[in-house]
Protein backbone atom coordinates (compact mmCIF):
# COMPACT_ATOMS: atom_id res chain seq x y z
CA UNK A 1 -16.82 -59.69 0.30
CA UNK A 2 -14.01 -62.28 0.22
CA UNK A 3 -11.63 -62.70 -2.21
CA UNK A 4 -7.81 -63.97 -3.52
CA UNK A 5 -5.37 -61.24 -3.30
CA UNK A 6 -1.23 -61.07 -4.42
CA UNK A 7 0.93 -60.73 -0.89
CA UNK A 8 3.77 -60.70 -3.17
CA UNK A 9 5.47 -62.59 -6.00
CA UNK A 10 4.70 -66.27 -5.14
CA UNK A 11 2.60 -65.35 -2.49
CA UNK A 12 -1.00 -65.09 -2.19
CA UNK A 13 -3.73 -65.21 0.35
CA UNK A 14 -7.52 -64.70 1.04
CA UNK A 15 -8.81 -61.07 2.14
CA UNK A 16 -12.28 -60.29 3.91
CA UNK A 17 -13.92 -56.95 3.54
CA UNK A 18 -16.83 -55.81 5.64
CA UNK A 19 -19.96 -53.66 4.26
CA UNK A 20 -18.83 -49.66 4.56
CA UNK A 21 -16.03 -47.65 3.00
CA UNK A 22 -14.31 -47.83 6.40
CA UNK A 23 -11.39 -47.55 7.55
CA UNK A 24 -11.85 -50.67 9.58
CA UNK A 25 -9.52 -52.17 12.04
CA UNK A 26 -7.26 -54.97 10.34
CA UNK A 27 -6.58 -58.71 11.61
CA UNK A 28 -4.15 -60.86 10.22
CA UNK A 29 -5.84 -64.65 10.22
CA UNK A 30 -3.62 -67.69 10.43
CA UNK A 31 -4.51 -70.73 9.04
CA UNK A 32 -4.19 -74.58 10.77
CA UNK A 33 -0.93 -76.19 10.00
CA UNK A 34 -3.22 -77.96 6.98
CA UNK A 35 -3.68 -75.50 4.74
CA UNK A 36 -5.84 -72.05 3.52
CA UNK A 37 -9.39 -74.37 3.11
CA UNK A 38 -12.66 -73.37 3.20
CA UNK A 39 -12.74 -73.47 7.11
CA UNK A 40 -10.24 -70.65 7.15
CA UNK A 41 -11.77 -68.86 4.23
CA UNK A 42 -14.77 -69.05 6.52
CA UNK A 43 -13.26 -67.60 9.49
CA UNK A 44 -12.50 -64.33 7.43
CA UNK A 45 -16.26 -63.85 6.03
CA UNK A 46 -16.88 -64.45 9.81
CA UNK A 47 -14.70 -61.52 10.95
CA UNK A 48 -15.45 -59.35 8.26
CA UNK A 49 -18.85 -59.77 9.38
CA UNK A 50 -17.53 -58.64 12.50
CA UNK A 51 -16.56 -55.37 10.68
CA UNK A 52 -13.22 -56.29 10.40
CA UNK A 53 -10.47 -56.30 7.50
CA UNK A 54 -9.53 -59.98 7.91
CA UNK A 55 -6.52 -61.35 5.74
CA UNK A 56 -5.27 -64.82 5.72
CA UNK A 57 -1.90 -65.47 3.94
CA UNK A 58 -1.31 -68.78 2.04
CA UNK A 59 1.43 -70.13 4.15
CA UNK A 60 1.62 -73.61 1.59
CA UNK A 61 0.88 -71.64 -1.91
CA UNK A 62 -2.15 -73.41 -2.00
CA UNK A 63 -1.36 -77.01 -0.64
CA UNK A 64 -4.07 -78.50 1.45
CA UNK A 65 -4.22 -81.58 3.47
CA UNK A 66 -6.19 -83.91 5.27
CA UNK A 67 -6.79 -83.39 8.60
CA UNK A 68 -6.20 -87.59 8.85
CA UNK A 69 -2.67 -86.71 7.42
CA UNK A 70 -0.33 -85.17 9.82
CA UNK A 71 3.20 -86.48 8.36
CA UNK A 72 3.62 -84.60 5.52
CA UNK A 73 2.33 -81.16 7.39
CA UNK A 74 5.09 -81.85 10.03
CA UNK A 75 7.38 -82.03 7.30
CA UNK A 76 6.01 -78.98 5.83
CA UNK A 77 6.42 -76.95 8.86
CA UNK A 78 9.76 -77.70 10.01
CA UNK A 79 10.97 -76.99 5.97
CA UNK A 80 9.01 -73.36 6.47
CA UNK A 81 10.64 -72.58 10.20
CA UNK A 82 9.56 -69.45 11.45
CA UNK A 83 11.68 -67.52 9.17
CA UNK A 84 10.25 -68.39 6.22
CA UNK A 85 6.23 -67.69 8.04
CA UNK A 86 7.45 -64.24 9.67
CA UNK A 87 8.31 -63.57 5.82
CA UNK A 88 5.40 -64.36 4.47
CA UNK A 89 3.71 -62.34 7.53
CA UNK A 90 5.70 -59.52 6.72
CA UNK A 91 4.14 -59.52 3.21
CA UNK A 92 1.00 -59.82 4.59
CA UNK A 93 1.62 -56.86 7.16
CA UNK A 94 2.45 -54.88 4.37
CA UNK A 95 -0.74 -55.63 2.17
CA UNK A 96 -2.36 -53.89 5.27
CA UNK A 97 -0.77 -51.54 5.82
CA UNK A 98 -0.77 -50.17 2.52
CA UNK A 99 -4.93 -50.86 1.89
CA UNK A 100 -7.42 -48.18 1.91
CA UNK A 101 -9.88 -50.06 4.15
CA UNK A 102 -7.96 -50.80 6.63
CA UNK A 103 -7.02 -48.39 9.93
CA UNK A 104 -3.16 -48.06 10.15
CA UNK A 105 -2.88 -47.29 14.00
CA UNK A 106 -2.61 -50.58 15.28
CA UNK A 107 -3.78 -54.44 14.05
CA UNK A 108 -5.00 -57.36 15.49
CA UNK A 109 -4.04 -61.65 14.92
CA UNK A 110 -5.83 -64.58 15.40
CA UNK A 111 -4.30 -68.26 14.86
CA UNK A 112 -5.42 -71.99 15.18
CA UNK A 113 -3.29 -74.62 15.97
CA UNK A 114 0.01 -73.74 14.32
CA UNK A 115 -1.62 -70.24 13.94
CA UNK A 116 -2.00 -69.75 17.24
CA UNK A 117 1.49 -70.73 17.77
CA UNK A 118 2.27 -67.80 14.60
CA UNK A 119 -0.40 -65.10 15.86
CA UNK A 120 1.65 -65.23 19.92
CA UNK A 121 5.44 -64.82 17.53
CA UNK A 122 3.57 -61.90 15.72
CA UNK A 123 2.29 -60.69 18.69
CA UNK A 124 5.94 -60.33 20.06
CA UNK A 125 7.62 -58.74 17.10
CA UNK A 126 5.47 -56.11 15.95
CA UNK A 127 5.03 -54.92 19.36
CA UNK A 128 3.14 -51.85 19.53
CA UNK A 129 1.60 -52.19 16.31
CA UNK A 130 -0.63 -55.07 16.96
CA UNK A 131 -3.46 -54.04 19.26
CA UNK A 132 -4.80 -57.72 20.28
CA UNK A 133 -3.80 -61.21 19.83
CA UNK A 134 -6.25 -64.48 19.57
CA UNK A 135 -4.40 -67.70 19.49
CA UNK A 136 -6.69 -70.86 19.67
CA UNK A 137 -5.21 -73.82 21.22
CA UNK A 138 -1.87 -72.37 19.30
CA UNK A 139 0.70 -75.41 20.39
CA UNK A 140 4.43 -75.21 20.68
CA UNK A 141 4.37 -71.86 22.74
CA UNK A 142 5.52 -73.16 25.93
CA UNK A 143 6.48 -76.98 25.73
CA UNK A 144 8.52 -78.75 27.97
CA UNK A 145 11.09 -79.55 24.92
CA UNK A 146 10.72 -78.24 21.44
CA UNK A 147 8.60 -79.75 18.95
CA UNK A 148 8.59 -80.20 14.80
CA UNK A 149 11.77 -77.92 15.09
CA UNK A 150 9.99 -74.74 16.44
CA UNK A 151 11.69 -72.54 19.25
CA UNK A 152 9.61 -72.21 22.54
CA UNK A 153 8.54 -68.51 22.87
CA UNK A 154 8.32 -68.17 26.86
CA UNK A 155 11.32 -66.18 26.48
CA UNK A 156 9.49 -64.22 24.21
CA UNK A 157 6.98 -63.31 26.32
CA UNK A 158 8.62 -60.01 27.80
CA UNK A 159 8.44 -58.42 24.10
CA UNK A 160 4.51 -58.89 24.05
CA UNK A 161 2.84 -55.36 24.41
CA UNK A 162 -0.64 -56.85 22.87
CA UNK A 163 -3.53 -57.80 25.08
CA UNK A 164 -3.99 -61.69 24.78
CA UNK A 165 -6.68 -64.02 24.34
CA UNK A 166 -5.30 -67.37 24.56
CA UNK A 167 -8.08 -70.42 24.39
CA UNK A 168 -7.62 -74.06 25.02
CA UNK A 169 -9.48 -77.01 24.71
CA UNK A 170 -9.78 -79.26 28.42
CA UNK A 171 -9.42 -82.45 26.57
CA UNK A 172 -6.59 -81.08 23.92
CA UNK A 173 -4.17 -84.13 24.59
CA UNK A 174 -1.73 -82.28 22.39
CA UNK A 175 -1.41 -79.45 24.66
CA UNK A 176 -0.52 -80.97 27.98
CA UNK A 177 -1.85 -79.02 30.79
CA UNK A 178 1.88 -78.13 32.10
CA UNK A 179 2.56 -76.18 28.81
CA UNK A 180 -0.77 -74.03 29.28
CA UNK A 181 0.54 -73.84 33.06
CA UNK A 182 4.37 -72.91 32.19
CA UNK A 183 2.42 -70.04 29.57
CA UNK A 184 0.35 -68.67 32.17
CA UNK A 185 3.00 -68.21 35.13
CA UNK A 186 5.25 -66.49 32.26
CA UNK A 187 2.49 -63.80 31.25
CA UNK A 188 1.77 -63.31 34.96
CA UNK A 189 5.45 -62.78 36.16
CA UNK A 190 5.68 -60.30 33.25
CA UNK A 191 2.37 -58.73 34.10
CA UNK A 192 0.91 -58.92 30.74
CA UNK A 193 -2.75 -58.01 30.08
CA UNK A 194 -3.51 -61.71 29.20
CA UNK A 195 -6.87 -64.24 29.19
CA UNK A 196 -6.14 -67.76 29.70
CA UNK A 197 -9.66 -69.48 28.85
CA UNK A 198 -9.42 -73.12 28.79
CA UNK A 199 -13.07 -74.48 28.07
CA UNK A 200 -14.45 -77.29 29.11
CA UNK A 201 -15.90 -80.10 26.84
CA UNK A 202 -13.65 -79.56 23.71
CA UNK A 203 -10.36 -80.77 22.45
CA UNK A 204 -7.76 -79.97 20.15
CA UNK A 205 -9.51 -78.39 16.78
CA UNK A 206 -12.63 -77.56 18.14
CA UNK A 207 -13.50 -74.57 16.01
CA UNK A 208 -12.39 -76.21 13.16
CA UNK A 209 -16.05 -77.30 11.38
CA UNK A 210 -14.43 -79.92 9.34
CA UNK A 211 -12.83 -81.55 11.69
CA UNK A 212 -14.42 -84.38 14.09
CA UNK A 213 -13.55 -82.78 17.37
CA UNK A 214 -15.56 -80.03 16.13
CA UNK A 215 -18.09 -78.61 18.91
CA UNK A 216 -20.31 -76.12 18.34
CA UNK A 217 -21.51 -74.89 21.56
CA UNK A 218 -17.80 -74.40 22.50
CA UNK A 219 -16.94 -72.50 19.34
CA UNK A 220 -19.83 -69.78 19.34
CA UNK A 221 -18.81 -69.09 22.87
CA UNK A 222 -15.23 -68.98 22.11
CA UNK A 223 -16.08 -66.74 19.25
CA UNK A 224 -18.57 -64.31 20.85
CA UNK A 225 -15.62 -63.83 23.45
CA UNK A 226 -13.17 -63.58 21.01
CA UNK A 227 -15.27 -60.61 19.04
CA UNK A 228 -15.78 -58.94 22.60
CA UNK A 229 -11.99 -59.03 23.01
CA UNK A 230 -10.80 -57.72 20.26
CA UNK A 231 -13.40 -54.77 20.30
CA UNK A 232 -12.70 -53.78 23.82
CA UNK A 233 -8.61 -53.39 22.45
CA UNK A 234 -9.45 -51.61 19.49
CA UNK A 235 -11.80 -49.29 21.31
CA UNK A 236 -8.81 -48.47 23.45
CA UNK A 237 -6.61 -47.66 20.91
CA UNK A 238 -9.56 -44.86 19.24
């Protein structure tokens, strides 16, 4: 069952309940950088299939865009900054924390593109709370120089207590294969319990099915070890 729920006053977002009174383990679900459509909507039925709690804030209050129309979205992001997300994920935190479905020992995150990006900065501030972090191709983590305004989060990396799931596209030509690198070396010299996938065959978007560089193949394997993942952490945590 999916459905619109208040994350606070001008804040709203979509929530994802599987069959069974529960309590089910909870995953925050962020959206692309253009907007809560009915790809993301999607991705919570599909993890609430899962048997998951899945709840996607509304990071625009309902703006959408085109995925043909990057300008305004990079103007959209740099106004939000990361303060203004990590609020609205604090709202959405909450919402979780405080539903009767949901377990409250630990949580998981998943991102795309500038989710991915958000679920690695959750990831790092709630600490022990959140269980297991999926970021695909999440951009922006480990650049060379910043981009749209954004702080690089190597530095970041030491706070992570999560295990991580972090999945790249081979032919994403807006992750260069040095930032993916530069991430990698960071979460090894801090031993962190991290998966690097990069797959083969698929660029940047390629779970996204509205978007051209969708590619199936890619994205039910990406999934299935995505839903393997994040039952072996919450298993753990029993």
């Amino acid at each position: 069952m999916t459905n619109d729920v208040d994350l606070g006053p001008d804040l709203r977002g979509v929530l994802a309940l599987p069959d069974g009174a529960g309590p089910h383990p909870g995953i925050l679900l962020y959206m692309e950088a253009f907007g809560l459509n009915e790809y993301i909507r999607g991705e919570c039925a599909r993890l609430a299939r899962l048997g998951y709690v899945a709840l996607a804030p509304d990071f625009y209050r309902g703006e959408v865009f085109g995925y043909d129309n990057f300008a305004p979205v990079a103007k959209k992001i740099g106004a939000i900054g990361d303060a203004g997300f990590l609020a609205d994920i604090a709202a959405a935190f909450a919402f979780l924390e405080g539903h009767d479905a949901v377990r409250h020992d630990a949580y998981g995150v998943v991102g795309f593109c500038m989710g991915g990006r958000l679920a690695f900065l959750t990831a790092a501030d709630y600490g022990t709370k959140i269980a297991a972090c999926a970021s695909f191709y999440g951009g922006g983590i480990a650049p060379s120089e910043p981009r749209l305004g954004r702080a690089i989060l190597t530095d970041r990396v030491p706070d992570v207590t999560a295990k991580l799931l972090m999945i790249y596209g081979a032919e994403d030509t807006g992750i260069a294969p040095d930032e993916i690198a530069r991430l990698t070396e960071a979460l090894a010299a801090a031993k962190k319990d991290a998966i690097v996938h990069v797959y083969a065959g698929a660029g940047h978007g390629f779970a996204s099915s509205d978007r051209p560089s969708y590619v199936p193949a890619v994205t039910e394997a990406a999934w299935a070890e995505t839903a393997t993942f994040f039952a072996g952490a919450f298993a753990t945590r029993s």
